[in-house]
Protein backbone atom coordinates (compact mmCIF):
# COMPACT_ATOMS: atom_id res chain seq x y z
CA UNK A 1 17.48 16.53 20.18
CA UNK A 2 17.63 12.32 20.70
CA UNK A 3 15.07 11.22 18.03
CA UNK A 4 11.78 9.52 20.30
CA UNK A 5 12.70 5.68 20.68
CA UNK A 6 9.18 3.46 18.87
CA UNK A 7 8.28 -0.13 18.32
CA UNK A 8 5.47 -0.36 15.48
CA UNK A 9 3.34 -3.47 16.57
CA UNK A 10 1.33 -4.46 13.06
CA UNK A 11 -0.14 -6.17 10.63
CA UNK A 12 0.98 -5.06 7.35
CA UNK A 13 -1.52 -4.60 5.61
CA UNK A 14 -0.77 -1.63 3.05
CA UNK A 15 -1.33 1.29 5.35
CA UNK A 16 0.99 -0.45 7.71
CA UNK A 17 3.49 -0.81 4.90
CA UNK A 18 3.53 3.26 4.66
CA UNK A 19 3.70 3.58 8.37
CA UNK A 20 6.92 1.76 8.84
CA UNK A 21 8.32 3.66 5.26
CA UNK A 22 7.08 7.21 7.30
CA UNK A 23 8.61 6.36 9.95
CA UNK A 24 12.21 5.25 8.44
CA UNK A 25 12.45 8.57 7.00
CA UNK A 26 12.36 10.65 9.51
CA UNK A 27 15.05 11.68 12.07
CA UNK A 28 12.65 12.58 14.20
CA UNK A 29 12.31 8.70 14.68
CA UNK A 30 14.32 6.00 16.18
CA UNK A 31 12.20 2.31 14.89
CA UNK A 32 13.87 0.35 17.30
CA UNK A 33 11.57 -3.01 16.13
CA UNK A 34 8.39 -4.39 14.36
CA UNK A 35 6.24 -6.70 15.95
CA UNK A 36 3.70 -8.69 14.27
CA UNK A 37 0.52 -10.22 14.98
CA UNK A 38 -2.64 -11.69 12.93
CA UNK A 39 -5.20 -8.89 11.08
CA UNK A 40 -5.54 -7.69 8.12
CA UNK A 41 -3.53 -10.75 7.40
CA UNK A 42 -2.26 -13.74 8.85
CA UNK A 43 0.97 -13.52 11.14
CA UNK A 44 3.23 -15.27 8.75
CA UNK A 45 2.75 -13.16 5.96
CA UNK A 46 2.54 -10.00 8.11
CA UNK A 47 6.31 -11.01 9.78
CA UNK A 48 7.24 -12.00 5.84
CA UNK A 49 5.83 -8.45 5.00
CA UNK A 50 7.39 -6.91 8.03
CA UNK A 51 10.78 -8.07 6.42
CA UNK A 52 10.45 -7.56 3.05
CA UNK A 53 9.59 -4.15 3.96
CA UNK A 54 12.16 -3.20 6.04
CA UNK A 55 14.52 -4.79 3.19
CA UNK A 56 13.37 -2.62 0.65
CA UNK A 57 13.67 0.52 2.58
CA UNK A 58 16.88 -0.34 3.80
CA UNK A 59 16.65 -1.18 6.99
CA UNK A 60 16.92 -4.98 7.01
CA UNK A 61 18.88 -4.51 10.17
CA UNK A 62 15.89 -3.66 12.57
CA UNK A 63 14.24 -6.42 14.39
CA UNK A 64 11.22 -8.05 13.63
CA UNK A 65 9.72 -10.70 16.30
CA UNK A 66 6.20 -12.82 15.30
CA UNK A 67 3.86 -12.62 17.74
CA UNK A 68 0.01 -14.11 18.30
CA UNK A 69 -1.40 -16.42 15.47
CA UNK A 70 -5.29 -15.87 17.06
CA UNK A 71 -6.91 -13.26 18.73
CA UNK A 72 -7.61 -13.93 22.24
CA UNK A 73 -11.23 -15.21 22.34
CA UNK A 74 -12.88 -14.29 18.88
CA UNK A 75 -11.96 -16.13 15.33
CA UNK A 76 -9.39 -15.09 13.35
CA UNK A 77 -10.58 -12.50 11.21
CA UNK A 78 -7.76 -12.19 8.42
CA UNK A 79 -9.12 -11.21 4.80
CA UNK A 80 -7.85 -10.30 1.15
CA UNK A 81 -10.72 -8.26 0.84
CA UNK A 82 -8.57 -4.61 1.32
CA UNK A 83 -4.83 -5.78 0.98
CA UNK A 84 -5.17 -8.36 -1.34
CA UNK A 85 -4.12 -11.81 -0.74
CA UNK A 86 -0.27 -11.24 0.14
CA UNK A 87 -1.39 -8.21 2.39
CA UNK A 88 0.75 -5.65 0.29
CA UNK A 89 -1.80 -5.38 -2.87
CA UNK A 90 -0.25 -5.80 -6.70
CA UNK A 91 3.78 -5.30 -4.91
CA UNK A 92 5.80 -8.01 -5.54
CA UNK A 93 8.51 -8.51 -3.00
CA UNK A 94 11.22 -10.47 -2.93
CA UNK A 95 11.77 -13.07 -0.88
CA UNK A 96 13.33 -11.27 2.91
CA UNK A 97 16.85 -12.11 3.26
CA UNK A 98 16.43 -11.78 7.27
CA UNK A 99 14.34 -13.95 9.57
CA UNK A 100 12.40 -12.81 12.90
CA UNK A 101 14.27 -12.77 15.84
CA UNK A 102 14.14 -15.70 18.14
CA UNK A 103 11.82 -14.53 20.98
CA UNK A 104 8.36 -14.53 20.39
CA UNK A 105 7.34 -10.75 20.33
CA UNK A 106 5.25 -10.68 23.60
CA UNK A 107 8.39 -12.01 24.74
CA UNK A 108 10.27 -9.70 22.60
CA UNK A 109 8.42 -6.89 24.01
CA UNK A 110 8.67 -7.71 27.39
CA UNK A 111 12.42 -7.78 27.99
CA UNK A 112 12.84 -4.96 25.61
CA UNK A 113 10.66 -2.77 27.36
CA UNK A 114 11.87 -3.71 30.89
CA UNK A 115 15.48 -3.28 30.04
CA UNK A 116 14.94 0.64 29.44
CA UNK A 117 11.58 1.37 31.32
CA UNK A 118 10.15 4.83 30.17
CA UNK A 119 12.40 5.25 27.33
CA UNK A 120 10.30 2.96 24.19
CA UNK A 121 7.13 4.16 22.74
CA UNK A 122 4.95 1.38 21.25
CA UNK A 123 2.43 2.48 18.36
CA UNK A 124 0.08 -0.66 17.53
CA UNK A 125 -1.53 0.04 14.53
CA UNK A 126 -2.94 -3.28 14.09
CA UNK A 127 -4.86 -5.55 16.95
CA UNK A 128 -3.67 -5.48 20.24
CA UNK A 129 -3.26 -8.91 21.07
CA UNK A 130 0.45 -8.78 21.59
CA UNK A 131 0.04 -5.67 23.90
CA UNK A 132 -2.88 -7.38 25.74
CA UNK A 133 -0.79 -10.84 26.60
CA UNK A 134 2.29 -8.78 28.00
CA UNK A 135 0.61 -7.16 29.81
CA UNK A 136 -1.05 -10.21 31.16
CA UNK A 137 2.42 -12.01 31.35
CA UNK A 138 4.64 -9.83 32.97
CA UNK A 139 2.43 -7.37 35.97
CA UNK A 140 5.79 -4.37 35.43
CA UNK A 141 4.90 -4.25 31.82
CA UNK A 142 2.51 -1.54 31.98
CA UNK A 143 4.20 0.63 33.72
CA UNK A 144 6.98 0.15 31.68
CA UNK A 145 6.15 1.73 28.49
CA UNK A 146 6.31 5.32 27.79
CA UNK A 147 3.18 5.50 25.80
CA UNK A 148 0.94 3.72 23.31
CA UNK A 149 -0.50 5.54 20.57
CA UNK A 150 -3.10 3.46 18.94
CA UNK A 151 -4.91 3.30 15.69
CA UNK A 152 -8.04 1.66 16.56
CA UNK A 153 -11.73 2.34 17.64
CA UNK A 154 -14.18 5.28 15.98
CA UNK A 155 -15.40 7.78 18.55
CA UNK A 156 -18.35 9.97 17.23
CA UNK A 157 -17.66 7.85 13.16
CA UNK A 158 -19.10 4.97 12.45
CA UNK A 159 -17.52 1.70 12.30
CA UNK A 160 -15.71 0.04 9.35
CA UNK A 161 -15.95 -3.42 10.53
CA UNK A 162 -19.58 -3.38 11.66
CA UNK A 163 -22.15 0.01 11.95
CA UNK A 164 -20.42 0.48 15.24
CA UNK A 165 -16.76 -0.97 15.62
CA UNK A 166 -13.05 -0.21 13.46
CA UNK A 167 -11.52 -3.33 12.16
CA UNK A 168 -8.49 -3.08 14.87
CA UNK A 169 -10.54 -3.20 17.94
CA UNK A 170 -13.34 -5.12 16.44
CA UNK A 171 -11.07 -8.06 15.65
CA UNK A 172 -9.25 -8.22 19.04
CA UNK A 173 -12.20 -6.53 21.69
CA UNK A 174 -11.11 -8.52 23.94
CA UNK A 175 -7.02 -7.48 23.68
CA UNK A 176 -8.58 -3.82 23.70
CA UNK A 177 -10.21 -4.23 26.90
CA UNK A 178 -7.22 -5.11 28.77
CA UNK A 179 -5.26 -2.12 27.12
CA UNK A 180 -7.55 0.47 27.94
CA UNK A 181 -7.18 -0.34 31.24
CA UNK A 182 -3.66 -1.01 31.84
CA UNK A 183 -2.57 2.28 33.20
CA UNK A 184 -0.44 3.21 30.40
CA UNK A 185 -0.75 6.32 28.80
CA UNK A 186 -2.65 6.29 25.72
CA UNK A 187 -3.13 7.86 22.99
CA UNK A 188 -6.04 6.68 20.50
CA UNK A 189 -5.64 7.98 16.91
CA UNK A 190 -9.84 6.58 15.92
CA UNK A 191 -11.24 6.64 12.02
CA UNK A 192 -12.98 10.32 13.39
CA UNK A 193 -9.52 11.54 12.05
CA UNK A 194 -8.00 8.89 9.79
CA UNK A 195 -10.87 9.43 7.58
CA UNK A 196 -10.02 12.72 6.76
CA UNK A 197 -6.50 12.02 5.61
CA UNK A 198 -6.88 10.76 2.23
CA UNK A 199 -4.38 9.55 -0.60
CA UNK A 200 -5.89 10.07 -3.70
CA UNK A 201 -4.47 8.99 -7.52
CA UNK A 202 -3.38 11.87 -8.03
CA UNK A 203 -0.65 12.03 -5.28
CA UNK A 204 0.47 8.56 -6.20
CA UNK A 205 1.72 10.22 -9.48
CA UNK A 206 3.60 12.73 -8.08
CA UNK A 207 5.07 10.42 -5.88
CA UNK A 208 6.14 8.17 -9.23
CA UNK A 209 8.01 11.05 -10.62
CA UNK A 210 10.81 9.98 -8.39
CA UNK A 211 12.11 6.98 -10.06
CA UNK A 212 12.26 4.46 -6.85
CA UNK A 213 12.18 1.49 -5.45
CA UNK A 214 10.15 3.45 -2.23
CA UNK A 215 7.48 4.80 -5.12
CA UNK A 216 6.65 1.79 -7.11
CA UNK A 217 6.27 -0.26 -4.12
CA UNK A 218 3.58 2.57 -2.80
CA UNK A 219 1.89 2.08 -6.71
CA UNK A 220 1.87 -1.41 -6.40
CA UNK A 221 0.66 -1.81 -2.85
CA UNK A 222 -2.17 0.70 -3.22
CA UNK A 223 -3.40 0.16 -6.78
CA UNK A 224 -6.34 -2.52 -4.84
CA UNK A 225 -6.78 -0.72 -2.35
CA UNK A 226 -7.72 2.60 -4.17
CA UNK A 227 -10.25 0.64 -6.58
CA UNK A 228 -11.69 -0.45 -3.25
CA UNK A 229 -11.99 2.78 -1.97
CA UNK A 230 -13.20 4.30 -4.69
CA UNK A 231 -15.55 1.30 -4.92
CA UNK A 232 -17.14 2.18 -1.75
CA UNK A 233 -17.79 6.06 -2.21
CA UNK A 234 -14.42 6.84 -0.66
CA UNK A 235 -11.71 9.74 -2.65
CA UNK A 236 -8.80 7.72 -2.31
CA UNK A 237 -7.20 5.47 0.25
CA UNK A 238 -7.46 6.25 4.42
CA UNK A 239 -3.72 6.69 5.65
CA UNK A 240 -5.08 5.40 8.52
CA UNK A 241 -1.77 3.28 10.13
CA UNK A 242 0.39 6.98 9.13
CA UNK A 243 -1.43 9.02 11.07
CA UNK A 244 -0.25 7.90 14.60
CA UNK A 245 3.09 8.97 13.79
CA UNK A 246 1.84 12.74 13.55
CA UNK A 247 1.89 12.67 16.99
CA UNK A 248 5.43 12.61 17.18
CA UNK A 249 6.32 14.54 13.67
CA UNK A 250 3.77 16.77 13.74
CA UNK A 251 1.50 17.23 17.00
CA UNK A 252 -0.04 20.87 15.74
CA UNK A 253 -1.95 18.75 12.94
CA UNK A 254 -4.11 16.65 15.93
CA UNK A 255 -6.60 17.96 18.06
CA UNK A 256 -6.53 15.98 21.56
CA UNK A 257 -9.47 15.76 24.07
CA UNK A 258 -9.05 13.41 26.81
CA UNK A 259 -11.64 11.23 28.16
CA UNK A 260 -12.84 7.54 29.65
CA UNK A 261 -12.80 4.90 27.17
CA UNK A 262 -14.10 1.63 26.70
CA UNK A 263 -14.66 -1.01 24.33
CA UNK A 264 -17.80 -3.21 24.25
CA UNK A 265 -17.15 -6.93 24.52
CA UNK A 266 -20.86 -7.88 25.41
CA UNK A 267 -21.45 -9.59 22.14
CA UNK A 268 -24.11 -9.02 19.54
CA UNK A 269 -24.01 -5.72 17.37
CA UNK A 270 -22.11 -3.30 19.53
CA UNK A 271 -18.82 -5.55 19.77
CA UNK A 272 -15.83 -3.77 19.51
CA UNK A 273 -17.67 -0.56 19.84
CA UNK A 274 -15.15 2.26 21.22
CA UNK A 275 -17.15 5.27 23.43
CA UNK A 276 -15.96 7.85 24.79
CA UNK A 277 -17.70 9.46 27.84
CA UNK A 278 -18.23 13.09 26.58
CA UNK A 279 -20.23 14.34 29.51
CA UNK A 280 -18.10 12.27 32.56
CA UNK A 281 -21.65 10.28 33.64
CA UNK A 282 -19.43 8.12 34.73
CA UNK A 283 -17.37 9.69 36.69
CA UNK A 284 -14.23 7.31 35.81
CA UNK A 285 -10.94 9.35 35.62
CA UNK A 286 -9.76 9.51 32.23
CA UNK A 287 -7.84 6.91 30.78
CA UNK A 288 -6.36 8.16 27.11
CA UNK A 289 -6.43 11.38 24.94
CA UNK A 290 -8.39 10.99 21.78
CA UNK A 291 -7.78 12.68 18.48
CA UNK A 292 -10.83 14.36 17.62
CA UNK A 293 -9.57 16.31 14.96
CA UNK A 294 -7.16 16.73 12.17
CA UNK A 295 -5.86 18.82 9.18
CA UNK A 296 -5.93 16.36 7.24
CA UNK A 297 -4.61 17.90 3.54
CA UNK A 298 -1.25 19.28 5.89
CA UNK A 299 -0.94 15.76 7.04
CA UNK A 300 -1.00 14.00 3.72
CA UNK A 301 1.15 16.59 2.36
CA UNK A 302 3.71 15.75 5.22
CA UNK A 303 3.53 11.91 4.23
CA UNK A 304 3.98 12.87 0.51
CA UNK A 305 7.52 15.08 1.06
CA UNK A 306 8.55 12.41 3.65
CA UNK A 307 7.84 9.80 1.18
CA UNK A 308 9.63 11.94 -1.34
CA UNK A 309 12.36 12.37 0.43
CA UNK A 310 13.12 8.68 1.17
CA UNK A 311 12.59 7.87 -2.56
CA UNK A 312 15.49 10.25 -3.38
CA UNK A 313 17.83 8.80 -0.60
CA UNK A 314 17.17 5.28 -1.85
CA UNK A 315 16.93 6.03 -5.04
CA UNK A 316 20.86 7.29 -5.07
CA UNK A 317 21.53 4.81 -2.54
CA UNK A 318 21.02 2.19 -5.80
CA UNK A 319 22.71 4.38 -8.51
């Protein structure tokens, strides 16, 4: 069986960090490209991240293309608060060897998309302002793409950005609007299920059993994050950015309703606020499947022998 073709559009941002290292070690999983935008941090340290990343998994020879500096209409929103200041917590990593690719990645996306139309998957796990301005650029864009599967928005949860709206969507409402209603199949992967996948301490030190590059970086990265966490009432860190991939590696673990979806961008306390409409008042036809559900100590457990099992190969792959 081919493994399913993805571009990660991101962020990174520690949780992004594990996404791209979760996807990498599966075979499951073709990453065929990163592309970056502003969010957690700004875009030049999320494409320097991007690299670096990709470098120290090794897979230096996958594409990276920098996208939007700004969100569409709102103010950039980047903070250390979570990641720390470098986006990647305590890590320290070198300096990337590569550079992004030439194209600008809504250009980047465009022509890679088009080339192959139905074949590439894109998960965007950070804002979607990339997504948003290709599909504004180029009208066969949309129906281009195989599927998005999103990490963004909180259904029935509350917000982590404000009482109503997740930091993705909240950052970028604008970017969400046009994606929701592009036509392309979605699938939205919300905090109602990231926040029950939790890394806690204690899996960190299993993971550092495995003498490798792959498990100190994962120390490193999250050692801010979990003090934040646990700062704020939480067990451990949300694999939030990870979870989107169980839709490919392990679709049993996700419990999918679809319905209409829409994303506030009136202004005032509800922007960014994702809602689903449960009852079909609205009688829109539906426009994504949601996650509304998740077992969440199977998932982290897949993540955690995944991550495993990349440590080993790169840890032999530097004996």
């Amino acid at each position: 069986m081919k493994p399913t073709r993805i571009i990660i559009d991101t962020d990174p941002g520690v949780d992004d960090a594990l996404a791209f290292l979760f996807a990498l070690s599966s075979s499951k999983i073709s990453l065929e490209a990163l592309t970056t935008t502003q969010g957690n941090v700004t875009v030049d340290k999320a494409t320097r991240n991007a690299l670096a990343i990709l470098e120290l998994a090794g897979a230096g020879h996958i594409p990276v293309a920098r996208g939007n500096m700004l969100p569409l209409v709102q103010p950039l929103r980047a903070s250390a608060l979570v990641h720390g200041e470098s986006g990647v917590g305590n890590a320290n990593l070198p300096e990337p060897k590569n550079r992004p690719v030439g194209l600008h990645a809504v250009d980047f996306l465009i022509e890679k998309i088009l080339a192959e139309p139905g074949q590439i998957s894109i998960f965007p796990i950070g804002p979607l302002t990339n997504i948003a301005m290709a599909i504004r650029k180029e009208p066969r864009f949309a129906s281009a793409v195989k599927e998005l599967v999103i990490m963004g928005g909180a259904i029935r949860e509350g917000g982590n950005m404000s009482p109503l709206a997740e930091f993705n969507i909240y950052v970028d409402p604008h970017a969400a609007h046009i994606v929701f209603h592009s036509g392309i199949p979605i699938t939205l992967i919300p905090l109602d299920v990231t926040h029950q996948c939790i890394l806690k301490q204690e899996h960190i030190d299993r993971l550092l059993k495995i003498k490798s590059p792959v498990s100190k970086f994962i120390s490193d990265a999250m050692h801010d994050y979990m003090a934040f966490s646990l700062e704020i009432g939480q067990a451990g860190c949300v694999l939030h950015d990870p979870l989107t991939l169980a839709a490919l590696l392990a679709p049993e673990l996700l419990t999918l309703r679809e319905y209409y979806v829409d994303v506030d961008i009136s202004g005032g306390v509800s922007m960014g606020n994702t809602f689903a409409d449960f009852s079909n008042v609205s009688k829109k036809p539906v426009n994504m499947k949601v996650a509304v559900d998740v077992r969440g100590d199977d998932f982290v457990e897949l993540f955690l022998t995944h991550m495993e099992t990349l440590g080993r190969s790169i840890q032999d792959r530097t004996k």
